[in-house]
C-alpha atoms as a PDB file:
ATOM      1  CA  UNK A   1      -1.612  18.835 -22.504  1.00  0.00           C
ATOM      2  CA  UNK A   2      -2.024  19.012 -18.750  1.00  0.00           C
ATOM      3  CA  UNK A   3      -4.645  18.096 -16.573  1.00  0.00           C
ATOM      4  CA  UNK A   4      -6.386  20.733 -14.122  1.00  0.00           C
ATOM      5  CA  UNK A   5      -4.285  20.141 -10.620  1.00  0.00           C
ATOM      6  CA  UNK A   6      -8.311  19.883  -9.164  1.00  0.00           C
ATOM      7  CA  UNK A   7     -10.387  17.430 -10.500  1.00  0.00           C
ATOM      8  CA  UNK A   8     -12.786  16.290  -7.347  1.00  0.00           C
ATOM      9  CA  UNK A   9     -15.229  18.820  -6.879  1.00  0.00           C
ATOM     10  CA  UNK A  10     -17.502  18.368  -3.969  1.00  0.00           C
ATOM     11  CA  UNK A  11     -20.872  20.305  -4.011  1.00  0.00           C
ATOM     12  CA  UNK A  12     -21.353  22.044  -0.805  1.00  0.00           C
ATOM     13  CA  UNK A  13     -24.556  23.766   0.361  1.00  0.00           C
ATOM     14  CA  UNK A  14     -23.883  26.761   3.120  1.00  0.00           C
ATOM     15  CA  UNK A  15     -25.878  24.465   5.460  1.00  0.00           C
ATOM     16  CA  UNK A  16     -24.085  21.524   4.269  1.00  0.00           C
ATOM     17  CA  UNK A  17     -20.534  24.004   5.055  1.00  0.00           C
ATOM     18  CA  UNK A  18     -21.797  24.940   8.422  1.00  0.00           C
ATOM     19  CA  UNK A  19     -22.367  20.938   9.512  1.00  0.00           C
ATOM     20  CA  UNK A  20     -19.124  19.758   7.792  1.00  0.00           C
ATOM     21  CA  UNK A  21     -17.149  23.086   9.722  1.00  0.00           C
ATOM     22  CA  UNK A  22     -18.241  21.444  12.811  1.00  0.00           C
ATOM     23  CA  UNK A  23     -15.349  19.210  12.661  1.00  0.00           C
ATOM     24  CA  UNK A  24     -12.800  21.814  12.319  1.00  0.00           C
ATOM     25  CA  UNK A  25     -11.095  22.676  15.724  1.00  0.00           C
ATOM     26  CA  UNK A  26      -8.712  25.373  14.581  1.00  0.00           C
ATOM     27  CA  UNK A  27      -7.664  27.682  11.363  1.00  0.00           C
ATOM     28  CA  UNK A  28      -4.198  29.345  11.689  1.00  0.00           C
ATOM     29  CA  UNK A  29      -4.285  31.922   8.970  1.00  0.00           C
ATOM     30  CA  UNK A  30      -0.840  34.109   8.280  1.00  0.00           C
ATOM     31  CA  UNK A  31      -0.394  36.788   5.775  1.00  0.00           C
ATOM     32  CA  UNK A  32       1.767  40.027   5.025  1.00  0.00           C
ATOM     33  CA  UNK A  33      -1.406  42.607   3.996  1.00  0.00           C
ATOM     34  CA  UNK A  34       1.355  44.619   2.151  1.00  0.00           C
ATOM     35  CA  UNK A  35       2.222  41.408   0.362  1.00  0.00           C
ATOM     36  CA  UNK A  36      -0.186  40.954  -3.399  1.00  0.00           C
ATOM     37  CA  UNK A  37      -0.116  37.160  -2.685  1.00  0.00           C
ATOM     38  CA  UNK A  38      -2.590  37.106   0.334  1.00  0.00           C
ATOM     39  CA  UNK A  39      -5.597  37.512  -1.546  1.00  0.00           C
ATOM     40  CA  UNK A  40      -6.887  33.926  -0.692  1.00  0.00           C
ATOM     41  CA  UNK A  41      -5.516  33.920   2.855  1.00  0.00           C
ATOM     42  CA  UNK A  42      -7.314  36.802   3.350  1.00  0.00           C
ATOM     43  CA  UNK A  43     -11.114  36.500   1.798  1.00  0.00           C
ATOM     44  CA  UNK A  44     -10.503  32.663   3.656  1.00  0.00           C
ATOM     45  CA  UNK A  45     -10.346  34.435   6.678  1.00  0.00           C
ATOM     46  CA  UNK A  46     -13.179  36.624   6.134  1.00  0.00           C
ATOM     47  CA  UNK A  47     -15.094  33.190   5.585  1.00  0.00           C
ATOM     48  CA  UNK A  48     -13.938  31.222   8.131  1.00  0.00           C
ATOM     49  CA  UNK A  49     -14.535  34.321  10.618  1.00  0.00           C
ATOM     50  CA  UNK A  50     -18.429  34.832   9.037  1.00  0.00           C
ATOM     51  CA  UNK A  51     -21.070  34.651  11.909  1.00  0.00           C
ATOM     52  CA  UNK A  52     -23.057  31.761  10.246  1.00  0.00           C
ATOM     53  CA  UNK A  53     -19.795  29.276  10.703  1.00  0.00           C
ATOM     54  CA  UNK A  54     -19.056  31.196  14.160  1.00  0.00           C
ATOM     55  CA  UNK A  55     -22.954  29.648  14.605  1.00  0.00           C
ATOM     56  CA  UNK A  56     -22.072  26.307  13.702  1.00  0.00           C
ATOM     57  CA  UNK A  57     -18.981  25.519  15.610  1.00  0.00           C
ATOM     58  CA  UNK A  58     -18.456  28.044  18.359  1.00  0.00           C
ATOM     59  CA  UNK A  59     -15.351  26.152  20.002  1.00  0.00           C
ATOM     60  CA  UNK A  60     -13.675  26.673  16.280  1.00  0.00           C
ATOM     61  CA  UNK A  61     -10.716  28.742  16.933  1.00  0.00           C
ATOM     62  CA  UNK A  62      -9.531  31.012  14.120  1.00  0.00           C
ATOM     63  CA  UNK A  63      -6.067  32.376  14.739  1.00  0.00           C
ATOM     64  CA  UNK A  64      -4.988  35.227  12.414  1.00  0.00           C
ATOM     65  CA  UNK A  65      -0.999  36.257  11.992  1.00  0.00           C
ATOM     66  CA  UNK A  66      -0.510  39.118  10.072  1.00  0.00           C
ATOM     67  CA  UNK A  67       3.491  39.462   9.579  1.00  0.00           C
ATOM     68  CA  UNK A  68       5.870  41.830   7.850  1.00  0.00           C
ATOM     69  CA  UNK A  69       8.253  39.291   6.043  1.00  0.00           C
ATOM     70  CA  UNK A  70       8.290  38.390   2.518  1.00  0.00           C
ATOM     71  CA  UNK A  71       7.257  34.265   3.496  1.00  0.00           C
ATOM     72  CA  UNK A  72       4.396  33.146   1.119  1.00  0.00           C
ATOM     73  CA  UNK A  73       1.243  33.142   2.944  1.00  0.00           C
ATOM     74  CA  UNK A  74      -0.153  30.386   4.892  1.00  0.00           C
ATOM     75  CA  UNK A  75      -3.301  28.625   6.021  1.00  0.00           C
ATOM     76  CA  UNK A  76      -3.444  25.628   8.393  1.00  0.00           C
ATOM     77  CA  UNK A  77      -6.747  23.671   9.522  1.00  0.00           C
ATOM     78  CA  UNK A  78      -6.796  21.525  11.986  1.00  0.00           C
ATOM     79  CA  UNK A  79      -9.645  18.821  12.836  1.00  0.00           C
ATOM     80  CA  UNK A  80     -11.270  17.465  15.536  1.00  0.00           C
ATOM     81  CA  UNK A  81      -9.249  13.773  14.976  1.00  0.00           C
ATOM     82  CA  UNK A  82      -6.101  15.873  14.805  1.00  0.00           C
ATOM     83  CA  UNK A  83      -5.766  15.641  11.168  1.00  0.00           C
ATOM     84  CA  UNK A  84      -3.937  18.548   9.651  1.00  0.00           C
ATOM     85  CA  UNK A  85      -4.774  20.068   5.898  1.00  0.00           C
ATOM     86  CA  UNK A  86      -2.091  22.732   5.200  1.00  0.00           C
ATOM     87  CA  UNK A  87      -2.238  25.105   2.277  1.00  0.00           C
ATOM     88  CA  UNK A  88       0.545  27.768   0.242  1.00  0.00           C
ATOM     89  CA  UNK A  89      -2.624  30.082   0.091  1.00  0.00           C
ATOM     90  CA  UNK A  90      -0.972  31.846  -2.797  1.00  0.00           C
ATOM     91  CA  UNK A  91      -1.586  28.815  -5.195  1.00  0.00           C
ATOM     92  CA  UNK A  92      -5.035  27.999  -4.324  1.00  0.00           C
ATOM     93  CA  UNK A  93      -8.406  29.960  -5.071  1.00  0.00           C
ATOM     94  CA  UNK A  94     -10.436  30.052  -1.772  1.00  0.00           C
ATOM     95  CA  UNK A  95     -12.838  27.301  -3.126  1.00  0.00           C
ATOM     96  CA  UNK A  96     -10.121  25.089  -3.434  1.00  0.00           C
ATOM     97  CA  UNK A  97      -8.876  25.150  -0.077  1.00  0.00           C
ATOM     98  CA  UNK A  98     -12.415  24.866   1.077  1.00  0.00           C
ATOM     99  CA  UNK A  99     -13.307  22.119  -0.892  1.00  0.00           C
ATOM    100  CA  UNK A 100     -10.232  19.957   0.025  1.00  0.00           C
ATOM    101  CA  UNK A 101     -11.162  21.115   4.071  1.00  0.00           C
ATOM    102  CA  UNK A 102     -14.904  20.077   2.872  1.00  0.00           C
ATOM    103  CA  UNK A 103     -13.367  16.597   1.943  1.00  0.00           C
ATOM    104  CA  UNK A 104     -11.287  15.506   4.752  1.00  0.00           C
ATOM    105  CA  UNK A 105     -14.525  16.619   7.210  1.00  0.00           C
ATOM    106  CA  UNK A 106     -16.785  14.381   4.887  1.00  0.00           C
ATOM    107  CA  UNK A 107     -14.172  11.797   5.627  1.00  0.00           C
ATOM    108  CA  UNK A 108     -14.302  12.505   9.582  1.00  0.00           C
ATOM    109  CA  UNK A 109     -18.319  12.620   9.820  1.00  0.00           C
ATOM    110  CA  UNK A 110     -18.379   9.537   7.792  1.00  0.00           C
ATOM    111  CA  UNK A 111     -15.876   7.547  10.525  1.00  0.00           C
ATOM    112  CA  UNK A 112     -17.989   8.938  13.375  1.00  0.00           C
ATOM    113  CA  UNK A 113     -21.150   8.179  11.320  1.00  0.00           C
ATOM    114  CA  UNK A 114     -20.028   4.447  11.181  1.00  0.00           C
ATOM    115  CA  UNK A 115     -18.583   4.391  15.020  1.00  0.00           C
ATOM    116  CA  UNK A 116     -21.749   5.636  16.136  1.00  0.00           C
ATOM    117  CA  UNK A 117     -20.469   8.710  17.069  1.00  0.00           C
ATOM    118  CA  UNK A 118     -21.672  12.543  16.769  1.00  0.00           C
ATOM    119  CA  UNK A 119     -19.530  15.321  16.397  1.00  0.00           C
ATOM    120  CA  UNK A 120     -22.172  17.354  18.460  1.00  0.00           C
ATOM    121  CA  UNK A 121     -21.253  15.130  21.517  1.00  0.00           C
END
């Protein structure tokens, strides 16, 4: 019998979100809207976009690419490190893709945490 492909599951408050999105510089997000596999690209994007994470990290670029080709849609965040977490939206739920983006920034504001640095520098 297989395992579940997502076993860590991080808890995330929204305020919790809106600190941890603080370390996200950019979200590319690129979808066909004719195309029935963009329902996670697209209800990520209405997340990502929402005025409470807009709020918390105002130099956060979201870039949306809506195409007309048959590629499998995409999502791409990248950090404020320069790490890179890129998804094939059409196999993840949205609260997979945000809890793996929720990870890596736990990682991030733990390494500034412990260099003595602030991500609202």
């Amino acid at each position: 019998e297989a395992l579940p492909a997502r076993i860590s599951v991080m808890k995330v408050t929204k305020d919790i979100a809106a600190q941890l999105f603080k370390y996200v510089k950019r979200v590319d997000i690129t979808f066909n809207p004719f195309d029935g596999r963009t329902r996670s690209a697209r209800e990520l994007m209405n997340r990502v976009k929402s005025e409470r994470l807009a709020r918390s990290n105002p130099n956060m670029k979201v870039k949306t690419n809506i195409v007309a080709t048959a590629d499998p849609p995409s999502v791409s965040f990248e950090f404020i490190d320069g790490t890179k977490k890129d998804f094939d939206s059409q196999k993840f739920v949205v609260n997979e893709m945000l809890n793996d983006v929720y990870i890596v920034a736990n990682n991030i504001d733990i390494e500034y945490e412990m260099e003595g640095k602030s991500v609202d520098d």
